[in-house]
Every structure is written in C-alpha cells, then in structure tokens.
Protein backbone atom coordinates (compact mmCIF):
# COMPACT_ATOMS: atom_id res chain seq x y z
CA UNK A 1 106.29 74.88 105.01
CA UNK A 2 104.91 77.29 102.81
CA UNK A 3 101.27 76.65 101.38
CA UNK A 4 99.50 77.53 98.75
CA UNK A 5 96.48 80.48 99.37
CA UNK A 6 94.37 78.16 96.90
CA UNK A 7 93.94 75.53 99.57
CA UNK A 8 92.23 78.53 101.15
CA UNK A 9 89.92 79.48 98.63
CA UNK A 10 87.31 76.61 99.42
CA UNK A 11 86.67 78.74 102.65
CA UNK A 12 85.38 81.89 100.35
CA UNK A 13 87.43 84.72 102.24
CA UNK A 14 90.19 84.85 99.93
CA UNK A 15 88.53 83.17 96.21
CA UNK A 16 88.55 85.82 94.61
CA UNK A 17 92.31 87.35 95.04
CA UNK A 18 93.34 83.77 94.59
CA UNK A 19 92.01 82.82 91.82
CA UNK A 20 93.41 85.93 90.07
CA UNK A 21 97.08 85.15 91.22
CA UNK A 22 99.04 82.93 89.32
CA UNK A 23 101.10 82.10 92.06
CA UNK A 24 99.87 83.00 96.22
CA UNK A 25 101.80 81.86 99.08
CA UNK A 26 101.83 82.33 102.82
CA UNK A 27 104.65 82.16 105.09
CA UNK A 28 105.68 83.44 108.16
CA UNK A 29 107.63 82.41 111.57
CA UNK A 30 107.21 82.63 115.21
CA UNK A 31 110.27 83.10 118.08
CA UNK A 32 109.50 83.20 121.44
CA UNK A 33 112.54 82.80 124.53
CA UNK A 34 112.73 84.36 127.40
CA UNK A 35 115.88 87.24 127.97
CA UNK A 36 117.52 88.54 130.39
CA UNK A 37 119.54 91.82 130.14
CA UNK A 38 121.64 93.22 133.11
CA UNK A 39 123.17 97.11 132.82
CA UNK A 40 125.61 99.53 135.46
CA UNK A 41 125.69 102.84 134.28
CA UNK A 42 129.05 104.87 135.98
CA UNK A 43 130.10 108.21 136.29
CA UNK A 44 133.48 108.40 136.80
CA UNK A 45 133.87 112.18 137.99
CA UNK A 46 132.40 111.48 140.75
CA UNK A 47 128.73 110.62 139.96
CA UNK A 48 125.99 108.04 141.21
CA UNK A 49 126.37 104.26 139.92
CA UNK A 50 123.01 103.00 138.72
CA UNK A 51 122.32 99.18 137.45
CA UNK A 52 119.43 97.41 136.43
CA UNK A 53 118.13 93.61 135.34
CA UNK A 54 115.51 92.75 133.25
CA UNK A 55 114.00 89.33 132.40
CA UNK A 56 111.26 88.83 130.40
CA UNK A 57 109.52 85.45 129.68
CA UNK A 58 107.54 84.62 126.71
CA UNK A 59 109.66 87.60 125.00
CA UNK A 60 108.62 87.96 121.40
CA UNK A 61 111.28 87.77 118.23
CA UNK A 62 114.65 87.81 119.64
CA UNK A 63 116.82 85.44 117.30
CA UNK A 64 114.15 86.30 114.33
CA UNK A 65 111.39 89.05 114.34
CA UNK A 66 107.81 86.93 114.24
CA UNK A 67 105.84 87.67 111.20
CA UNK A 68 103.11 86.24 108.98
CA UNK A 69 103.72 86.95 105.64
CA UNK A 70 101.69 86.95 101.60
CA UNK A 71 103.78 87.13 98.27
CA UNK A 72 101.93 86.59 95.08
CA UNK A 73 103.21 86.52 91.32
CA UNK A 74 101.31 86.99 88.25
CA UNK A 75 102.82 86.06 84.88
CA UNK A 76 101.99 88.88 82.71
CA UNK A 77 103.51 86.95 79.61
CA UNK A 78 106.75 88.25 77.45
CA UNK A 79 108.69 87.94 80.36
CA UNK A 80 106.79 90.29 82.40
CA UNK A 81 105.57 89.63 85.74
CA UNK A 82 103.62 91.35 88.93
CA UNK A 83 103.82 91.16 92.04
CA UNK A 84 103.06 91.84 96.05
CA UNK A 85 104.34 90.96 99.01
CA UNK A 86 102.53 92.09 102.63
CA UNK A 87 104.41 90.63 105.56
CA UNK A 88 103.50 91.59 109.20
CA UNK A 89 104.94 91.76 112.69
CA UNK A 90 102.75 89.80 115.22
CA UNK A 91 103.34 90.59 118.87
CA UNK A 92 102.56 87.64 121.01
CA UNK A 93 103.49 89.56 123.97
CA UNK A 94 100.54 92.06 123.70
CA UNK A 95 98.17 92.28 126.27
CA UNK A 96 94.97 93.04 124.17
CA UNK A 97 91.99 91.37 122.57
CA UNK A 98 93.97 90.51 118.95
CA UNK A 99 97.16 90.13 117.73
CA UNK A 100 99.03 93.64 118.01
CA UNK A 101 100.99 93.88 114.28
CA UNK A 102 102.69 96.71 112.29
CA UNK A 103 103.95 95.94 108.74
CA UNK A 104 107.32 94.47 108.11
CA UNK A 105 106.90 94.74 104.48
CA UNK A 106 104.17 96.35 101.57
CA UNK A 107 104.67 96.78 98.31
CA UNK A 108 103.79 96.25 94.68
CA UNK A 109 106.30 95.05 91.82
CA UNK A 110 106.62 95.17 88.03
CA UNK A 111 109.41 93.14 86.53
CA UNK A 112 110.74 92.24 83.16
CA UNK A 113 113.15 89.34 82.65
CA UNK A 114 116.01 92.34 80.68
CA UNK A 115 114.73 95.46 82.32
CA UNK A 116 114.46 94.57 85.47
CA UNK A 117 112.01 95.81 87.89
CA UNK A 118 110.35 98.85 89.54
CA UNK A 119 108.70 98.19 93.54
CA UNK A 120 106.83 100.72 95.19
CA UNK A 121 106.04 100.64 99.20
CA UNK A 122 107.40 99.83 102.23
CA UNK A 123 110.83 97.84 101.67
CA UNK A 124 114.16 97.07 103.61
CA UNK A 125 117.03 99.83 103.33
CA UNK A 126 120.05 99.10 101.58
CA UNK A 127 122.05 99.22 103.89
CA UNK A 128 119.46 97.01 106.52
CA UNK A 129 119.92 94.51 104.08
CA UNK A 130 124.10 95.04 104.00
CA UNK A 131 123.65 94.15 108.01
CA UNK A 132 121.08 91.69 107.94
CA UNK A 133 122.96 89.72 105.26
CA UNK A 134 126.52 90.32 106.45
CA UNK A 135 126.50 89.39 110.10
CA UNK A 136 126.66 86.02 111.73
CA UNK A 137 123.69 87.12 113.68
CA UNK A 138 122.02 88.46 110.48
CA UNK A 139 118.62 90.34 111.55
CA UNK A 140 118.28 89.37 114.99
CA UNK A 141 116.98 91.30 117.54
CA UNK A 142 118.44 90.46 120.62
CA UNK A 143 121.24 94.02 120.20
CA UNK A 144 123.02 93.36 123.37
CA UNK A 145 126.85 93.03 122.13
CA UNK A 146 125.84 94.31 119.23
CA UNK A 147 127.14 97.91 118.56
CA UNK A 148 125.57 98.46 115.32
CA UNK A 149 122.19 97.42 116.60
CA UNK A 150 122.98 98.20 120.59
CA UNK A 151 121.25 101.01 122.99
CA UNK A 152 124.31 101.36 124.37
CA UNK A 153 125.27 105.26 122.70
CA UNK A 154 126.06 108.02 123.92
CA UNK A 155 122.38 108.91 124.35
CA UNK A 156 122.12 106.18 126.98
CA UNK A 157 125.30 107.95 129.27
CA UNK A 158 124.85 110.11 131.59
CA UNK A 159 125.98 113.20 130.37
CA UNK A 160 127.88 117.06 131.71
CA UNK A 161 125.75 119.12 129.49
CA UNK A 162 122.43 119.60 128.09
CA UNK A 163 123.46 120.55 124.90
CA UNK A 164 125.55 116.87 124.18
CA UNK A 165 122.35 115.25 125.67
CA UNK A 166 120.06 116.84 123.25
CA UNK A 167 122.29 116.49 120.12
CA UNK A 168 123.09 112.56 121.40
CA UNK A 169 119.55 111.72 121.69
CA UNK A 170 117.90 113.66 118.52
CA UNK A 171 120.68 112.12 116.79
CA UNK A 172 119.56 108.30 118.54
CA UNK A 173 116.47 108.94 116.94
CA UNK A 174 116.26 110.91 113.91
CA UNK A 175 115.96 109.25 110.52
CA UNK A 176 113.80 106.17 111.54
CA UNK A 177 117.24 104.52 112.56
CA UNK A 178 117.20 104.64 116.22
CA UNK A 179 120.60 103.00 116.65
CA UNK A 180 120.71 100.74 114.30
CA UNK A 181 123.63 102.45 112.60
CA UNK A 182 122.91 100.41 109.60
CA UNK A 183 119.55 101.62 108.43
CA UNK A 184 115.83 100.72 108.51
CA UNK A 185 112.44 99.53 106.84
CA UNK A 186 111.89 102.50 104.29
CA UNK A 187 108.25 103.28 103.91
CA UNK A 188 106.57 104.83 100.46
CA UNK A 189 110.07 104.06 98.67
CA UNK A 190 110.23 103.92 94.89
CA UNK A 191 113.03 101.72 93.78
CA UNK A 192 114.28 100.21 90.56
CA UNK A 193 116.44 97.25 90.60
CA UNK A 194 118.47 96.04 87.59
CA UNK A 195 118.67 92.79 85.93
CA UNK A 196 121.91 90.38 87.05
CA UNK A 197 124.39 90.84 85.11
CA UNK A 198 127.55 88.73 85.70
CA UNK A 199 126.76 88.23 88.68
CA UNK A 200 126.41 91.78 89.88
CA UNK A 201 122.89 93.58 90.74
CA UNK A 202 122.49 97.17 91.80
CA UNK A 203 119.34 99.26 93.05
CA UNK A 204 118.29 103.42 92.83
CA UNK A 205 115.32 104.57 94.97
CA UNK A 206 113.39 107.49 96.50
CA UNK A 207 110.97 108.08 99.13
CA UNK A 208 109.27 110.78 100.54
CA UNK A 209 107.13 110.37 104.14
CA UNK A 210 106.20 113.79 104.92
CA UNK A 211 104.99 116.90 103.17
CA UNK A 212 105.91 120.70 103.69
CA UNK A 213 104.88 123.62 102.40
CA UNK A 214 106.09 127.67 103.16
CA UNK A 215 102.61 127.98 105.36
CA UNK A 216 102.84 124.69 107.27
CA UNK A 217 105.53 122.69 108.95
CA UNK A 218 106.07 119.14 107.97
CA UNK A 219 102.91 116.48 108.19
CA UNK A 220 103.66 113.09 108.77
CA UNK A 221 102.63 110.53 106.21
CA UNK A 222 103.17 107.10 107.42
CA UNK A 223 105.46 106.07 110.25
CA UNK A 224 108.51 108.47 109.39
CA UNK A 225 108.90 112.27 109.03
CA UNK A 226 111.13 112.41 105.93
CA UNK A 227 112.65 112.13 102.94
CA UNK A 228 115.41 110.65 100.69
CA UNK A 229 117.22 108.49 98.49
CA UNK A 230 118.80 104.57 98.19
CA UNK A 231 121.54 102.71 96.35
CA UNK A 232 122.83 99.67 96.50
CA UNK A 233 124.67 96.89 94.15
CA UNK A 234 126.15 93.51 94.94
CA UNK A 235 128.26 91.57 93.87
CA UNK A 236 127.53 87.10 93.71
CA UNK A 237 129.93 84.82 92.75
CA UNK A 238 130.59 80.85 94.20
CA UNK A 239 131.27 81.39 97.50
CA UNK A 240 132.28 85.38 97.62
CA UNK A 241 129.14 87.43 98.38
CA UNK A 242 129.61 91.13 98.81
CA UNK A 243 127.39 94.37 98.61
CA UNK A 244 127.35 98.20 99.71
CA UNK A 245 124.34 100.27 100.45
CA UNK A 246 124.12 104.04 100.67
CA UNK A 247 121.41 105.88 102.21
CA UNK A 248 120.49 109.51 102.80
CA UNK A 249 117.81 111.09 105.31
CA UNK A 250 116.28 114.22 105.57
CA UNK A 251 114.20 114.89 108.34
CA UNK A 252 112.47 118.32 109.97
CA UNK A 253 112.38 118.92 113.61
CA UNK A 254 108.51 119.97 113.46
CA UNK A 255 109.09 124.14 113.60
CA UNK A 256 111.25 124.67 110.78
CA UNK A 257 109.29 124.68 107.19
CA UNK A 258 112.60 122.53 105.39
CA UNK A 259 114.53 119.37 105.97
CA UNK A 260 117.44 120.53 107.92
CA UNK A 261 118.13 117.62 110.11
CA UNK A 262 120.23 115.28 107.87
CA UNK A 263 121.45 111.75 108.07
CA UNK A 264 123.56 110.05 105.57
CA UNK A 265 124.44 106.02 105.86
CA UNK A 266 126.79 104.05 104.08
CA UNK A 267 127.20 100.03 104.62
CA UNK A 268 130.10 97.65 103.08
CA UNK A 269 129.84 93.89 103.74
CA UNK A 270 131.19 90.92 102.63
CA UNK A 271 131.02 86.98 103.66
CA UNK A 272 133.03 84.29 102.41
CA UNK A 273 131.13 80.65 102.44
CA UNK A 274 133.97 78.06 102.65
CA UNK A 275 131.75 75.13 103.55
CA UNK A 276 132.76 74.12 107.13
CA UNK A 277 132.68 77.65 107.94
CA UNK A 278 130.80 81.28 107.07
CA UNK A 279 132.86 84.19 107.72
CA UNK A 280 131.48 88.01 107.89
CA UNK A 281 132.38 91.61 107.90
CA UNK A 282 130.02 94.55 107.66
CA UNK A 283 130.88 98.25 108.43
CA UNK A 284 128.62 101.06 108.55
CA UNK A 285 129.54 105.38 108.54
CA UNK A 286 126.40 107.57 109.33
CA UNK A 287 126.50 111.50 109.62
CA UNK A 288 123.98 112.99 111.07
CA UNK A 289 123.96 116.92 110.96
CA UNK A 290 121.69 119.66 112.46
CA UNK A 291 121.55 123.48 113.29
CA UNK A 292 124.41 123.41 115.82
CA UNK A 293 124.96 119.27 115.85
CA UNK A 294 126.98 116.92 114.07
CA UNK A 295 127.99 113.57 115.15
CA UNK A 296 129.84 110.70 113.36
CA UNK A 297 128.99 107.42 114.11
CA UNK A 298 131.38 104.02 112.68
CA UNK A 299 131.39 100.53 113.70
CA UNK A 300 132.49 97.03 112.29
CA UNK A 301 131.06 93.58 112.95
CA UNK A 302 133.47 90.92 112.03
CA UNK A 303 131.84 87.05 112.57
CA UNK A 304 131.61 83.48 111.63
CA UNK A 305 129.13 80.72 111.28
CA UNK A 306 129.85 77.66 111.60
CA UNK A 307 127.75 74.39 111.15
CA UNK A 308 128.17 71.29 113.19
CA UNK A 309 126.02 68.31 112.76
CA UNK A 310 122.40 69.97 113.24
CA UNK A 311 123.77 72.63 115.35
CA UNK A 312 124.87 75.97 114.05
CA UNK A 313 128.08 77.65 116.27
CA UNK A 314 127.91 81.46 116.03
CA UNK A 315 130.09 83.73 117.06
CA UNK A 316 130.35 87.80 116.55
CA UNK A 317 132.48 90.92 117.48
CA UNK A 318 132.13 94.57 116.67
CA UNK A 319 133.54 98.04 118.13
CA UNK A 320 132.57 101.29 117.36
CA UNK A 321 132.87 105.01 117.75
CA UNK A 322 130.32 107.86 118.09
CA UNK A 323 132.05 111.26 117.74
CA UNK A 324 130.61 114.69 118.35
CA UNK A 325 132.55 118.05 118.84
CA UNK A 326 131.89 117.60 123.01
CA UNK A 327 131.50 113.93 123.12
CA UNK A 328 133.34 111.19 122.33
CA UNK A 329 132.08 107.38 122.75
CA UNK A 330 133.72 104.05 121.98
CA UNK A 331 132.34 101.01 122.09
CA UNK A 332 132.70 97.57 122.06
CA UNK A 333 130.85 93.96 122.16
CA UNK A 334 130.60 90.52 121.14
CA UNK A 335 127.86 87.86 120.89
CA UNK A 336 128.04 84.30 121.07
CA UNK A 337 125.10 81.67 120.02
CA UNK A 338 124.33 78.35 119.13
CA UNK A 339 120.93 77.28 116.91
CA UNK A 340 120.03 73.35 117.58
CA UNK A 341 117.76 72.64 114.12
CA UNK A 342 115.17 70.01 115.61
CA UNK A 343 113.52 70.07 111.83
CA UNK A 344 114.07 72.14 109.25
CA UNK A 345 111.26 74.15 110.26
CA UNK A 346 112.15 74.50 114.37
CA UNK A 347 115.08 74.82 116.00
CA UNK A 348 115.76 75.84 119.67
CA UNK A 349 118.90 78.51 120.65
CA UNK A 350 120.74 79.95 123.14
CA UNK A 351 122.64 83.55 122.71
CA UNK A 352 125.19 85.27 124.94
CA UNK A 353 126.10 89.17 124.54
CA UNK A 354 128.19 91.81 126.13
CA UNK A 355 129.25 95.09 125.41
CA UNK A 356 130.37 98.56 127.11
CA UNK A 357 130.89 102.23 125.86
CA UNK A 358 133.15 104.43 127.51
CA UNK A 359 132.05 108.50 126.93
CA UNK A 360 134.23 110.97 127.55
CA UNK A 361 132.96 114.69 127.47
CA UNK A 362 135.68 117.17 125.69
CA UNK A 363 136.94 119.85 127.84
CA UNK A 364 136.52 118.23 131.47
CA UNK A 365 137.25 114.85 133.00
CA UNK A 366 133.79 113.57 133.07
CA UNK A 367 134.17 109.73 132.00
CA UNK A 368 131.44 107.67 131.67
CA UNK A 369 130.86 104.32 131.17
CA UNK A 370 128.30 101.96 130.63
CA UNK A 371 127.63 97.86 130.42
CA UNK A 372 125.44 95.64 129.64
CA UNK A 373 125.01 91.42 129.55
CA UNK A 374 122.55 89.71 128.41
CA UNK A 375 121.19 85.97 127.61
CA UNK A 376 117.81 84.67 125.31
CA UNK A 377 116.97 81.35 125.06
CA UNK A 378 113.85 80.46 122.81
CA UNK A 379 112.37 78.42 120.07
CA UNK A 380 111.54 79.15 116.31
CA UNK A 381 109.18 77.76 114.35
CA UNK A 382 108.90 78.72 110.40
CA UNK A 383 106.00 77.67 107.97
C-alpha cells in the first residue's frame, strides 16, 4: 500500500520536503526466488562441448526488479503542476554493510493540463516501455526464453574469427542495451510529452551522456557514453492498446574524437484485453553500425495472459535473428509462468524458459549452437 511521506514528517528527517509537496508518496516492491539456469554450448565443426548450471537462492528481482520508490506532485494552480519521481534498485543479494542500489528512475516534471509536459532525467526508453508493456512477461528479469531480453547472441557462441567476435560483442554492448534488443533506462534525457488527444499520446526527447571535444576523446557523464534522440506515441482505446517507440544511439569507442559507433531501435507492440484473456505482440529492429561492423538484429514476442481465479496463467514465445556480413544467428524461445495473488499486495510464482540460437559463420561450415533452461520460483511483495 502506498503511504503518505506526511506520516513521516513527525520523525523530522523529511518535514521540510513534505510539507512543501502537495502530494508525497512512497512505494516500492521486493522479489526474491531462487533460479536455476542450465546452458551446453556446441561446436559443430568439430569443436569442444561445454555446459554449465547455475542456481542461486535468495536471487534478487526476477519476476519484478526490487525497488523503493518517491513521486511527489505540486499543484502549481491554472492547471499547472510539478513534479519528481526518484525510484531505486535495492540489491538484497549484496554482500556489504548497506543496501547496494543504483537508480531506476530520476527526474523532474513540468506539466500543463493543454500543453502537456516537459521531464528532465533519467527515464525509461521508448521502446523499454513498448517491451515492458507489450509482453506477457512485461519487465521481468528472468531473460531465459526470452530472445529480446536473452544472453543467448551471437556474442555468447563460440566463434571462427576474431573479427565476428569483436563486432558480436561491441555490438552486445554498445548503446547501454546489452541485449535487450528493445532499449534501456535513458539517463540525462529531455523529453516532452503531449497532451491525450483522442486517445492518442506521443513523446520527442534528447539526451546527451558524454562530452567531446577536437583535443579530448569522449568523457563519460553518468552511466552511459553517448548520445541521442526518442519518439514514441500510442494509441488507447477500450480494450486495443498499441504504441511504437524509436530510438537512436551514438556512442564513441574511447580513441576516436566523434560518435561513430551507432545504434538505431525501433519497437511496435500491441495487446488486445478481451477479459478472460490478454493477448501480446511486440517486435523490435536495431542497427548497430561501426568502422568495419554492421549487424541487424529482429525478434518478435507473441503472448497471452490469462487470469484464473487468483492465479494468473502466462505464457510467451519469441524468435529472432542477428545478422552480420560473417555471421548469421537465429534464435528461438518460449516462457511459461503462473503468478498465485495471495493479496493484492503478494503473490508467489513459478516461471519456466527455454531457448537456443543456432550461428552459422559465412564462408565455412562452422555451426554453432547454444541452449539454455531455466526455472525461478519466488515471492513478491508491493507497498
């Protein structure tokens, strides 16, 4: 249950910022399971088999990221408002005196009832919020079966050729997307957001994390090394729900004084809520190009959700391709999961996943493959 920051207030520490808010609240939610991932890693021209299982217990966030969260809004009067919200990311699983935490979410809005409203700080991508909001498994973190979300890319294969491991890993990790096909948290992001109008809201924004100069490479401000833009609109209306996001990254590899290594995302998704059941679809395109690299990725999640009694059935399937002019990966996964609501603040669940990619290097019959299983079973408590 969400409480009021005034009940707070008698202890002094927080008075002051209370009293100035018209409206303070603090939420947040803890998950914590226990998971258990199994992976074989082949090389079919000949190569080693490898295979590994790891379980964890106590395993932090893996149906829902734990956070602990503050919004405030202050009526400004004329239909104008302000606004914060500072939401953080608790590790439980941290071995250290504290509570290890990055942030989630930070940022600071304006808003006018006909204008619309301007936020500046750290807020979900576009096209993070086209997955999160278009998937039966929305934004949890448990990837395995999950080939938008998944570690199992091309990076992860064993590969022929140095110069397809390089571009598959820079390409893994440039852009802050790891990958997560679908996008990130954007830090220092400037974004305007329209009023709803007939049902349909859109979204322009820019960020820049890094500086650069012609007598200095880049400097990192923040937690990414970059810079770019994001747009999004959606569209509301009954039980139709639908929305595309469009990002683009530009990031430097640390030696060169410009951006040269570029990412570009675009995410489509759509759910239709027919009562007895929730059906999804999401698909996500990124590019990413450097000196001498370029790789595709594409995947598609279709899913459904479907509520029985206190339990929630869900159920979710994607494939996907990662394409490179010496590689070529396809993969493939689906998740299965069931949420047993004990309250409507905790609820217990179980998840299943699988998924393989199969990489084939261009020019030779190297052919490799890897899979991976999985299982979490945990608890979730919101307030």
């Amino acid at each position: 249950m969400k409480k009021s920051l005034f009940a707070l207030a008698a202890m002094g520490a927080f008075a002051g910022g209370a009293q100035a808010q018209s409206s303070v609240t603090v939420y947040g939610l803890i998950d914590m399971g226990i998971t258990s991932i199994s992976t074989d890693n082949t090389a079919r021209s000949g190569g080693a088999v490898t295979n590994a299982t790891v379980t964890n217990t106590g395993n932090n966030g893996q149906m829902s990221g734990s956070r602990l969260g503050f919004r405030g809004v202050e009526d400004l009067g004329g239909g104008n408002t302000a606004g914060f919200t500072l939401e953080m990311a608790p590790d439980f699983t941290e071995q250290v005196n504290g509570i290890q935490a990055g942030t989630r979410l930070g940022f600071l809005s304006l808003n006018n009832k006909q204008m619309g409203g301007l936020s500046i700080g750290r807020q979900l991508s576009t096209t993070k919020a086209v997955n999160d909001n278009f998937t039966a498994f929305g934004a949890s973190s448990f990837a395995t079966g999950n080939v938008a979300g998944s570690g199992l890319s091309s990076a992860t294969m064993s590969q022929s050729t140095a110069s397809t491991s390089a571009a598959a890993s820079n390409a893994a990790t440039q852009g802050g997307l790891t990958n997560a096909n679908g996008g990130e948290r954007i830090s220092n992001l400037i974004r305007y957001t329209t009023p709803t109008i007939s049902g349909i809201t859109a979204s322009a924004g820019i960020y820049k994390n890094a500086t650069s100069n012609s007598g200095t490479a880049a400097v990192i401000i923040g937690d990414a090394n970059g810079e770019g833009t994001d747009f999004g609109v959606r569209y509301t209306a009954g039980a139709i729900d639908a929305m595309a996001g469009y990002s683009t990254y530009s990031t430097t590899n640390g030696t060169n004084f410009d951006f040269s290594v570029k990412n570009t995302v675009m995410s489509l998704g759509a759910s239709y809520d027919a009562k007895i059941v929730k059906g999804f679809v999401a698909y996500n395109k990124r590019d990413y190009t450097a000196v001498g690299s370029e790789i595709k990725f594409t995947d598609i999640t279709v899913g459904l959700n479907a509520p029985v009694g206190n339990t929630n059935l869900l159920l979710a399937y994607s494939s996907g391709t990662d394409d490179s002019s010496v590689q070529k990966t396809d993969k493939s996964g689906f998740q299965v999961g069931a949420v047993y609501n004990l309250s409507k603040r905790t609820n217990v669940y179980a998840v299943y996943g699988t998924g393989k990619a199969e990489s084939q290097t261009l020019g030779n019959t190297t052919n490799n493959k890897s899979v991976a299983s999985g299982t979490a079973v945990g608890i979730r408590h919101t307030f």
